[in-house]
PDB file of N, CA and C in Angstrom:
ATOM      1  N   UNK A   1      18.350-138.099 -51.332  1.00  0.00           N
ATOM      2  CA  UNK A   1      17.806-139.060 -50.385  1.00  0.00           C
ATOM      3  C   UNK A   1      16.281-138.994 -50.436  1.00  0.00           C
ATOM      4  N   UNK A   2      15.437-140.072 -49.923  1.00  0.00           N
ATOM      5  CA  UNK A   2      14.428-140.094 -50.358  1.00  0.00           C
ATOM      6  C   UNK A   2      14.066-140.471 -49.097  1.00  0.00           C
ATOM      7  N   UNK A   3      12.536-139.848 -48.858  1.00  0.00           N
ATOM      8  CA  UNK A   3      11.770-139.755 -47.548  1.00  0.00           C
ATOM      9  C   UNK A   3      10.598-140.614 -47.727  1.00  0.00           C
ATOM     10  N   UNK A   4      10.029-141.374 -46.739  1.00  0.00           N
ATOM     11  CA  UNK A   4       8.758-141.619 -46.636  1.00  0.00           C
ATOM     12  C   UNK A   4       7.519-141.402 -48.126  1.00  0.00           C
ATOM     13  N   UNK A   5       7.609-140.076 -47.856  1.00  0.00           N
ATOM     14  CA  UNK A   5       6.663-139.165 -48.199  1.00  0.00           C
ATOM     15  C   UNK A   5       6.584-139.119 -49.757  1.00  0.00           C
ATOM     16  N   UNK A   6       7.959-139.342 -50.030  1.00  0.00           N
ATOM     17  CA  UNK A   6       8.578-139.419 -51.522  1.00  0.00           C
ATOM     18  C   UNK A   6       7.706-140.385 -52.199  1.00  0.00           C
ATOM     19  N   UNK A   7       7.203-141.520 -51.595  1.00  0.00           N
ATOM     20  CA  UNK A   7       6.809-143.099 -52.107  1.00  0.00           C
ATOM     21  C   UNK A   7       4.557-142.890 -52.036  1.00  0.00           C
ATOM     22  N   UNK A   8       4.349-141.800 -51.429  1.00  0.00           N
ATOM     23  CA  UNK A   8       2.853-141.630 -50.834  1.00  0.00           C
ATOM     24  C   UNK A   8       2.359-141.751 -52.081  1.00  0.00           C
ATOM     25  N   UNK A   9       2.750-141.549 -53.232  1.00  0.00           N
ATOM     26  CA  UNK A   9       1.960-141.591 -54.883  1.00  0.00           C
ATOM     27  C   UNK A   9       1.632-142.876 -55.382  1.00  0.00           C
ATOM     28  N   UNK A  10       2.817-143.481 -55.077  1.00  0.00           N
ATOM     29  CA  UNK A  10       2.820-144.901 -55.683  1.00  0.00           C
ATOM     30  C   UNK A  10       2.486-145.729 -55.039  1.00  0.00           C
ATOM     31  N   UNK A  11       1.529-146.611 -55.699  1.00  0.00           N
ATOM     32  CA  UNK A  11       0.322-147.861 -55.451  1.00  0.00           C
ATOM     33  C   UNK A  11       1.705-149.217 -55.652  1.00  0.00           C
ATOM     34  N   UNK A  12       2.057-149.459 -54.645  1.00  0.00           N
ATOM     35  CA  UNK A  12       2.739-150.766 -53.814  1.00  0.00           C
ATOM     36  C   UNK A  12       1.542-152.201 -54.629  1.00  0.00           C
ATOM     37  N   UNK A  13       2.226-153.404 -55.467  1.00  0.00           N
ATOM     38  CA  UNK A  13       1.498-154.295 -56.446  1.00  0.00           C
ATOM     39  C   UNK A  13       2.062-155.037 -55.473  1.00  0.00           C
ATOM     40  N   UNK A  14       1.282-155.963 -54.491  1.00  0.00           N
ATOM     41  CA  UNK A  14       1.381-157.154 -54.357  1.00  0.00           C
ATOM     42  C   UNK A  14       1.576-158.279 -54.764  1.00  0.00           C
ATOM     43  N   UNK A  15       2.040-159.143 -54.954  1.00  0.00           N
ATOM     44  CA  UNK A  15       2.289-160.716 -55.718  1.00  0.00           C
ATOM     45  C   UNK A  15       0.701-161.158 -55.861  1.00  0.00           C
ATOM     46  N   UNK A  16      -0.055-161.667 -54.232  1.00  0.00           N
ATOM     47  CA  UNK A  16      -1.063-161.631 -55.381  1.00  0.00           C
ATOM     48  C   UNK A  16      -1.714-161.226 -55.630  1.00  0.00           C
ATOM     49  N   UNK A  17      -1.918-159.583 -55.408  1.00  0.00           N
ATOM     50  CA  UNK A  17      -2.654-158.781 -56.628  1.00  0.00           C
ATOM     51  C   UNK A  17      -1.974-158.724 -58.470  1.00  0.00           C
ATOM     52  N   UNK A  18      -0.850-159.179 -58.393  1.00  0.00           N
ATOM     53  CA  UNK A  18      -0.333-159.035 -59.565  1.00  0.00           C
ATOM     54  C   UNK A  18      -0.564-161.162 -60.027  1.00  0.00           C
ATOM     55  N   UNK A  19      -0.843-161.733 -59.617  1.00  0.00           N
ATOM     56  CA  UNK A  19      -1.679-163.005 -59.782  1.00  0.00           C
ATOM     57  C   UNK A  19      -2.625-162.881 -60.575  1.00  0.00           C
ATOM     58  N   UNK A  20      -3.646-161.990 -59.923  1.00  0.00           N
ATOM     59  CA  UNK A  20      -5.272-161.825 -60.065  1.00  0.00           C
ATOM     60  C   UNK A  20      -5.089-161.129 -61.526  1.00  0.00           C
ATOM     61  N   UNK A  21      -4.118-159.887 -61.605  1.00  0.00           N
ATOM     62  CA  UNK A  21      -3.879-159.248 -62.835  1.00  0.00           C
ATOM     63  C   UNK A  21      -3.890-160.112 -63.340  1.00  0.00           C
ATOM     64  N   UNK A  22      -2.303-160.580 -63.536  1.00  0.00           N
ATOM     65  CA  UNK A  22      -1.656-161.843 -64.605  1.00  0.00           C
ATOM     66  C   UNK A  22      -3.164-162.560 -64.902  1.00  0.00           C
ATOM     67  N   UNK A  23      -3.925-163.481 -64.038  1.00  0.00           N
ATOM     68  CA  UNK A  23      -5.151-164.003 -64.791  1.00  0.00           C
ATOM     69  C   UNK A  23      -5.956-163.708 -65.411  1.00  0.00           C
ATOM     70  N   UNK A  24      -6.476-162.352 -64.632  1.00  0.00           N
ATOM     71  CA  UNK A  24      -8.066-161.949 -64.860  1.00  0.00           C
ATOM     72  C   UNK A  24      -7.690-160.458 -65.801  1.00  0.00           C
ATOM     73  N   UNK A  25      -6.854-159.764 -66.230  1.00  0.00           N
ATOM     74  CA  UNK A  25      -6.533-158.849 -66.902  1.00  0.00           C
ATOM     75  C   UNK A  25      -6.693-157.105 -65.607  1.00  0.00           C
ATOM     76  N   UNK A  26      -7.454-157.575 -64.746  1.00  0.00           N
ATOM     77  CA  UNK A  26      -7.814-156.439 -63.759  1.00  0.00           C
ATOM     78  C   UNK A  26      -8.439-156.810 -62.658  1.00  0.00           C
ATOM     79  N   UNK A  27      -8.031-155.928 -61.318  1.00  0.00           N
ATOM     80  CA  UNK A  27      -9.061-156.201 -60.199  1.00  0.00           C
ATOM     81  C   UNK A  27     -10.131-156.472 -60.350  1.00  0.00           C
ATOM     82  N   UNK A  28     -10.722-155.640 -61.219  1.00  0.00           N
ATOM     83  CA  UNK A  28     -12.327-155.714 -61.334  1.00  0.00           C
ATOM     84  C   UNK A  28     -13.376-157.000 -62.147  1.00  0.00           C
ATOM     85  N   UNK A  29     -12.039-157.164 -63.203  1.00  0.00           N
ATOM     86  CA  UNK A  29     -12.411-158.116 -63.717  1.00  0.00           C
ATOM     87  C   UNK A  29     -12.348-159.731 -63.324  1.00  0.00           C
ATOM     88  N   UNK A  30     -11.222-159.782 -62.151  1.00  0.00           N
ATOM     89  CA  UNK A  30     -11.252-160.987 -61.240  1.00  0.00           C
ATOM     90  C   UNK A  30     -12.974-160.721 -60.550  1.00  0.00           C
ATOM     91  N   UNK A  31     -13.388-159.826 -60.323  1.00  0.00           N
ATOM     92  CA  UNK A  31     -14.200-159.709 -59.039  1.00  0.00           C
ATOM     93  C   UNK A  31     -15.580-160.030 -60.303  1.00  0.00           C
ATOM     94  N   UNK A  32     -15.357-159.385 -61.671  1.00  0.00           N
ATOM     95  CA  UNK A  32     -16.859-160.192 -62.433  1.00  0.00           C
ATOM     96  C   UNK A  32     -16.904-161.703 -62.521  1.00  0.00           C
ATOM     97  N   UNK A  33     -15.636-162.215 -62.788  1.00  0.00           N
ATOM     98  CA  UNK A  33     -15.313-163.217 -63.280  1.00  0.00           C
ATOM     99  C   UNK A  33     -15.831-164.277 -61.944  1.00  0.00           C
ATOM    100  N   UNK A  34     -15.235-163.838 -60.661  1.00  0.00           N
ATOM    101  CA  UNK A  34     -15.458-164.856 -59.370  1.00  0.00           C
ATOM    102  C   UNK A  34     -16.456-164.487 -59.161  1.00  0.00           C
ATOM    103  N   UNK A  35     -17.869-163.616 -59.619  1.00  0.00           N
ATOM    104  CA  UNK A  35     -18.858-163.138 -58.574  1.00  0.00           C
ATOM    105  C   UNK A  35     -18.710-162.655 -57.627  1.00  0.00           C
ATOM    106  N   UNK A  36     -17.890-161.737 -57.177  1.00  0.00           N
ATOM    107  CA  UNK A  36     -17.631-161.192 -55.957  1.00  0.00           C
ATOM    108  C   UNK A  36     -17.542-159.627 -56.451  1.00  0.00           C
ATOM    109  N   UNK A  37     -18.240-158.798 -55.241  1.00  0.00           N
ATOM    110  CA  UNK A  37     -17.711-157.474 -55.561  1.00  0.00           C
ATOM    111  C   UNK A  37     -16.354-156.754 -55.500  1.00  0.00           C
ATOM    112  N   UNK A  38     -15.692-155.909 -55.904  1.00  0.00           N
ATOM    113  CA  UNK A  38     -14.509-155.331 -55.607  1.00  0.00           C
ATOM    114  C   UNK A  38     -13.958-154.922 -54.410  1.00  0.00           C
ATOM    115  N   UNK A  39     -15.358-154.923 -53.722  1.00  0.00           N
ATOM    116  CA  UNK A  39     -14.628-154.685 -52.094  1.00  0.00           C
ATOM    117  C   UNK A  39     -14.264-156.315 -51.444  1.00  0.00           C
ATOM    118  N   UNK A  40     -14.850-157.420 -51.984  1.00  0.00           N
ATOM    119  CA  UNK A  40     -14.365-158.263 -51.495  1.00  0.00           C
ATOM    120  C   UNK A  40     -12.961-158.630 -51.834  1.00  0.00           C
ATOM    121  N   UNK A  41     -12.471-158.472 -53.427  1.00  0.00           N
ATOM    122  CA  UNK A  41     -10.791-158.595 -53.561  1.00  0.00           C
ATOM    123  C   UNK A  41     -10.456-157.609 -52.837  1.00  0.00           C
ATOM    124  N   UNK A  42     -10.612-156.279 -52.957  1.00  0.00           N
ATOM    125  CA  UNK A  42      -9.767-155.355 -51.761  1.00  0.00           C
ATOM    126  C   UNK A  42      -9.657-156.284 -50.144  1.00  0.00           C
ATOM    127  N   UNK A  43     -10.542-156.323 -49.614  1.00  0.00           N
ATOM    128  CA  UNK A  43     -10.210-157.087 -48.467  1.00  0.00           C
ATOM    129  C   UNK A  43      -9.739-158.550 -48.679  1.00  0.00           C
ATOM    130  N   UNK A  44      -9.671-158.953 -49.592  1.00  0.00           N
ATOM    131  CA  UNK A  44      -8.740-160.466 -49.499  1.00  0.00           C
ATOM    132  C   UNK A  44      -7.626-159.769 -49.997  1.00  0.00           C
ATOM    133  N   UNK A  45      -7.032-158.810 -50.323  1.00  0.00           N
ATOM    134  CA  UNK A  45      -6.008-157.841 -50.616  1.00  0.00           C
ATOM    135  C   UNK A  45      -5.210-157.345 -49.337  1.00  0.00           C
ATOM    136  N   UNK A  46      -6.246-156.600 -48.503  1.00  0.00           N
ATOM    137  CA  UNK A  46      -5.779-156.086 -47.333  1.00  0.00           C
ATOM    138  C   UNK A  46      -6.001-156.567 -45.596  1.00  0.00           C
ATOM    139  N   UNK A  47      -6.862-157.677 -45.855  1.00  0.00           N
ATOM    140  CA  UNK A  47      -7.074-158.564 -44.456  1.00  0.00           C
ATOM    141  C   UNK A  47      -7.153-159.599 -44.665  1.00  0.00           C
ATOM    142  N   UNK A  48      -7.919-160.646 -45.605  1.00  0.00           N
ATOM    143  CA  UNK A  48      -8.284-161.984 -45.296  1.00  0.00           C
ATOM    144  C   UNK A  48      -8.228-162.756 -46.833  1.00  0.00           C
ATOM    145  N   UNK A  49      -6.438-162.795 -46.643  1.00  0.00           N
ATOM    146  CA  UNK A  49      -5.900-163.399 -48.089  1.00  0.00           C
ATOM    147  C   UNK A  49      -7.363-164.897 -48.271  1.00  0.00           C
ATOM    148  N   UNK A  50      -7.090-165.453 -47.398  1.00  0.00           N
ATOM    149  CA  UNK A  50      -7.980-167.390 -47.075  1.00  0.00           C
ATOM    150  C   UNK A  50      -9.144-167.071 -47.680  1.00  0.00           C
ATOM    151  N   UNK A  51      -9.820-165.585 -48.294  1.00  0.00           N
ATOM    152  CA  UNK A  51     -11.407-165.559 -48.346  1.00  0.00           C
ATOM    153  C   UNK A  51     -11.010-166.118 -50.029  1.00  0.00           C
ATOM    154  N   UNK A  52     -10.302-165.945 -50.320  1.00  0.00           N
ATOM    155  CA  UNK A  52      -9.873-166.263 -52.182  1.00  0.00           C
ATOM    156  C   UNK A  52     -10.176-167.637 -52.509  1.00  0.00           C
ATOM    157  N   UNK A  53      -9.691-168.676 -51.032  1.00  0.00           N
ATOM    158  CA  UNK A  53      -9.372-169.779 -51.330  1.00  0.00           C
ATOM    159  C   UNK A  53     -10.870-170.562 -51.799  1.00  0.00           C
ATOM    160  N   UNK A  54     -12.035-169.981 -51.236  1.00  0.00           N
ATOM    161  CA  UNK A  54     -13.529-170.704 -51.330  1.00  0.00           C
ATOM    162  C   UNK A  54     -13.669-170.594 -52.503  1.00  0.00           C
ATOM    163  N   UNK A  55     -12.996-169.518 -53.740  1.00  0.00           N
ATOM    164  CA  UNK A  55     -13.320-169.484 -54.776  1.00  0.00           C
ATOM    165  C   UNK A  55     -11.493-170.181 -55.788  1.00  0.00           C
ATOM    166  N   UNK A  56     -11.552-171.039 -55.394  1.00  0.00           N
ATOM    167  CA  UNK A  56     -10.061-171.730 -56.000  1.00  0.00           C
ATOM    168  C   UNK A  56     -10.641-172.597 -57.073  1.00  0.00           C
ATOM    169  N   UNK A  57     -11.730-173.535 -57.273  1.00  0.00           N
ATOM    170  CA  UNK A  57     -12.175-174.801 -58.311  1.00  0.00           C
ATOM    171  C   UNK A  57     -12.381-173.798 -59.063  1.00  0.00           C
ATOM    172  N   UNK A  58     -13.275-172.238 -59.213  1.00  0.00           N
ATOM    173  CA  UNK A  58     -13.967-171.473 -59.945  1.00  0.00           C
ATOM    174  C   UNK A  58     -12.153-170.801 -61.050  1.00  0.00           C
ATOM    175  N   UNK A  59     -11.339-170.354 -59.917  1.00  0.00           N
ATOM    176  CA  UNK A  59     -10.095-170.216 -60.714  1.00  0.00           C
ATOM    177  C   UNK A  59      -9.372-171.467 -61.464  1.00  0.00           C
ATOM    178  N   UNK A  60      -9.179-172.707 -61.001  1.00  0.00           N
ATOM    179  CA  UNK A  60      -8.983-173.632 -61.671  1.00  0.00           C
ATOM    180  C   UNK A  60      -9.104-173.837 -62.876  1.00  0.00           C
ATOM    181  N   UNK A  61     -10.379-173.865 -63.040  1.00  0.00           N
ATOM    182  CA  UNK A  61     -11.261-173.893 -64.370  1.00  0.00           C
ATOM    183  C   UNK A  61     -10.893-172.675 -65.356  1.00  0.00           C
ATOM    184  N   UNK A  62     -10.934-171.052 -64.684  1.00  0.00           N
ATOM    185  CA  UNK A  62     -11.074-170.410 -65.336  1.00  0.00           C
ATOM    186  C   UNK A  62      -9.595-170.162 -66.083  1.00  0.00           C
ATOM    187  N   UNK A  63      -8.812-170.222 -64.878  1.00  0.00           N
ATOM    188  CA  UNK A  63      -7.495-168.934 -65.088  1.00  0.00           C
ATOM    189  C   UNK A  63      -6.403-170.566 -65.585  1.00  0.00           C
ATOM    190  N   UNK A  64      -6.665-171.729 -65.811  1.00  0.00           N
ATOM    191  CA  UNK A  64      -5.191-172.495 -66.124  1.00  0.00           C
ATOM    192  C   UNK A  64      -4.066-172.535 -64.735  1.00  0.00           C
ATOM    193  N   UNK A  65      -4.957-172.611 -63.625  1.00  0.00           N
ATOM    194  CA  UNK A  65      -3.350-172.955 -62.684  1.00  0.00           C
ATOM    195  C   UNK A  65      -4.052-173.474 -61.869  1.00  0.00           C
ATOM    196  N   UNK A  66      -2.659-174.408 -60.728  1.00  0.00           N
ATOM    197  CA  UNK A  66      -3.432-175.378 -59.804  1.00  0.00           C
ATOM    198  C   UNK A  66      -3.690-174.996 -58.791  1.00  0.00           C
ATOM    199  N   UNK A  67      -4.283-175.872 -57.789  1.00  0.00           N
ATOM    200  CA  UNK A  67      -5.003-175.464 -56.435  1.00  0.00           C
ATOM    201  C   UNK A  67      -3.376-174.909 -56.021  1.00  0.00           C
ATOM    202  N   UNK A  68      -2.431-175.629 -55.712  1.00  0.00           N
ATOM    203  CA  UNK A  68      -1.204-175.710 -55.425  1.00  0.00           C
ATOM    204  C   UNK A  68      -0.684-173.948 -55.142  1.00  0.00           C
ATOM    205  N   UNK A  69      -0.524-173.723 -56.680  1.00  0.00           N
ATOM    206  CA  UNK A  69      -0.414-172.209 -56.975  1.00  0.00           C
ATOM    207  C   UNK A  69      -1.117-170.955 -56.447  1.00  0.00           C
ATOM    208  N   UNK A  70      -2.818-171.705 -56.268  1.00  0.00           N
ATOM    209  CA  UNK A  70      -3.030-170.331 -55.245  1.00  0.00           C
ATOM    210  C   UNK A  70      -3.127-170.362 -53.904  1.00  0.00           C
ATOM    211  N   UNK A  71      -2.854-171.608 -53.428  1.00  0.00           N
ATOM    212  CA  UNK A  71      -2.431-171.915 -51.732  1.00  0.00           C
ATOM    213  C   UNK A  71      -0.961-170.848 -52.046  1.00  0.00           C
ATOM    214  N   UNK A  72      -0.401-171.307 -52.432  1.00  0.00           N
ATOM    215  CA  UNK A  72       0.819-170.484 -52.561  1.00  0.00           C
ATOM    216  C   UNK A  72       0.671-168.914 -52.456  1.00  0.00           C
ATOM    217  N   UNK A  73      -0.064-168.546 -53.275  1.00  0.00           N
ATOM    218  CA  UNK A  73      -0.108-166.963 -53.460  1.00  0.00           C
ATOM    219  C   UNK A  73      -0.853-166.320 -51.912  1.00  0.00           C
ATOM    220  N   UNK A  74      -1.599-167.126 -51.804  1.00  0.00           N
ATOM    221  CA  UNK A  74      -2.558-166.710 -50.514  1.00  0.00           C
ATOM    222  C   UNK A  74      -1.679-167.057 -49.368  1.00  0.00           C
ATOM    223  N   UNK A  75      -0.774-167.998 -48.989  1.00  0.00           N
ATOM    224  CA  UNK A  75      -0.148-167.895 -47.872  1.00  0.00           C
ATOM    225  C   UNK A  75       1.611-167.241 -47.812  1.00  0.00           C
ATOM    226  N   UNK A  76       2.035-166.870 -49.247  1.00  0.00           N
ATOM    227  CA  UNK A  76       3.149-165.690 -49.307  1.00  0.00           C
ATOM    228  C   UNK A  76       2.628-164.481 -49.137  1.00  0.00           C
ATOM    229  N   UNK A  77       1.082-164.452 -49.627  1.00  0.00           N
ATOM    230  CA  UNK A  77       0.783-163.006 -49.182  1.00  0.00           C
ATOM    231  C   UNK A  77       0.173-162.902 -47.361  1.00  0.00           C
ATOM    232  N   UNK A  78      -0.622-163.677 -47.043  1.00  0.00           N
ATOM    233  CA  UNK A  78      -0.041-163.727 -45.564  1.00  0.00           C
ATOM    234  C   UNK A  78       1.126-163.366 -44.936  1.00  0.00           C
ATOM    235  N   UNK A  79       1.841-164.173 -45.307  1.00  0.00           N
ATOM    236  CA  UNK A  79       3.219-163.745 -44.795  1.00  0.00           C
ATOM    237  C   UNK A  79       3.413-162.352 -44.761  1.00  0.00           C
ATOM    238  N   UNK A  80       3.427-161.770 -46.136  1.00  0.00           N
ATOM    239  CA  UNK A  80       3.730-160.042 -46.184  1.00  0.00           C
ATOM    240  C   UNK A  80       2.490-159.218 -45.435  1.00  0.00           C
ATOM    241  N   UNK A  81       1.660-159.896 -45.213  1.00  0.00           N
ATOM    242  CA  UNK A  81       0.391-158.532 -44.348  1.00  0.00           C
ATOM    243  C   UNK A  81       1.126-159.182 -43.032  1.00  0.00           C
ATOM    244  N   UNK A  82       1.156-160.081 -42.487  1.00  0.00           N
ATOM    245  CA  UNK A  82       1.947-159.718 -41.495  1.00  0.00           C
ATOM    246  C   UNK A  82       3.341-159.055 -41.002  1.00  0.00           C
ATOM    247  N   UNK A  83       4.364-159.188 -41.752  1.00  0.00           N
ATOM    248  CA  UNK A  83       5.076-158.258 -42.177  1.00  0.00           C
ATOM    249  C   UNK A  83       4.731-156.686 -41.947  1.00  0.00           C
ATOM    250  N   UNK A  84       3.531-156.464 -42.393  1.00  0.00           N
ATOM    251  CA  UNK A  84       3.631-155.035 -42.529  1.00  0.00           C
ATOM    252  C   UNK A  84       2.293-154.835 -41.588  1.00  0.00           C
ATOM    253  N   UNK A  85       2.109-155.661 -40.839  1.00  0.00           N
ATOM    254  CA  UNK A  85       1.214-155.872 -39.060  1.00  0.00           C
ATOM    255  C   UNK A  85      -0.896-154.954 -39.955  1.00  0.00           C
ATOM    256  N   UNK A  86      -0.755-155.870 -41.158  1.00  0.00           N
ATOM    257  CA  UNK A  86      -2.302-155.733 -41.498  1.00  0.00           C
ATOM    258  C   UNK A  86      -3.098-157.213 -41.442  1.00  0.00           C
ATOM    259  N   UNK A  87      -2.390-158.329 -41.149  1.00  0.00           N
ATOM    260  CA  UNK A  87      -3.440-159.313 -41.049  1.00  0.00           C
ATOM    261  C   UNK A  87      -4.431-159.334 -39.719  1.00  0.00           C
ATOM    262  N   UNK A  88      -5.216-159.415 -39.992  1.00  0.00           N
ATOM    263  CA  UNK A  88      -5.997-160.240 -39.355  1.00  0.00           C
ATOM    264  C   UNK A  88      -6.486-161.395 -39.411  1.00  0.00           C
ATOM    265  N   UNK A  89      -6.064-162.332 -38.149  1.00  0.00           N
ATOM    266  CA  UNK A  89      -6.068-163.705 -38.147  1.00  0.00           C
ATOM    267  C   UNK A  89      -7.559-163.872 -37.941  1.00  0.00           C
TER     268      UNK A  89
END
C-alpha cells in the first residue's frame, strides 16, 4: 500500500505544463521564447493560468496552434488548481 509520502519525489506534469513542453521543448525555453521569466510560467503554473493568455498571438505564430487550443489549456487547467484549492481568482 502506498502512503502520501510514497508520491513526495515525484514532480506531478500538468496538461498545461506538458503543452508548454510539447511546444517550446522546456519550461525555460517557453519563458525565452515568450519573454517572460521562469517565475512568471511557474506562477501561470501555480496561480494565474489567464496570465498565458496576453501572450497567445506570440504562441500562435510561434508554436502552430489556435487561440482556441490555449483558451482550452488555460481554462482545464483552472479547473484542476481549483480542484486542488490553489487558484486564485
Amino acid at each position: 500500500m502506498t502512503s502520501p509520502s510514497d508520491y513526495d519525489n515525484y514532480m506531478i506534469v500538468t496538461s498545461m505544463e506538458a503543452f508548454l513542453i510539447k511546444n517550446y521543448g522546456s519550461l525555460t525555453m517557453a519563458a525565452g521564447n515568450l519573454k517572460v521569466s521562469p517565475q512568471t510560467i511557474n506562477n501561470w503554473l501555480k496561480r494565474n493560468p489567464r496570465g498565458l493568455l496576453k501572450h497567445m498571438p506570440t504562441m500562435v505564430q510561434q508554436c502552430n496552434v489556435t487561440e482556441t487550443q490555449i483558451m482550452g489549456e488555460v481554462l482545464y487547467h483552472e479547473e484542476y488548481l481549483q480542484g486542488i484549492g490553489q487558484f486564485k481568482s
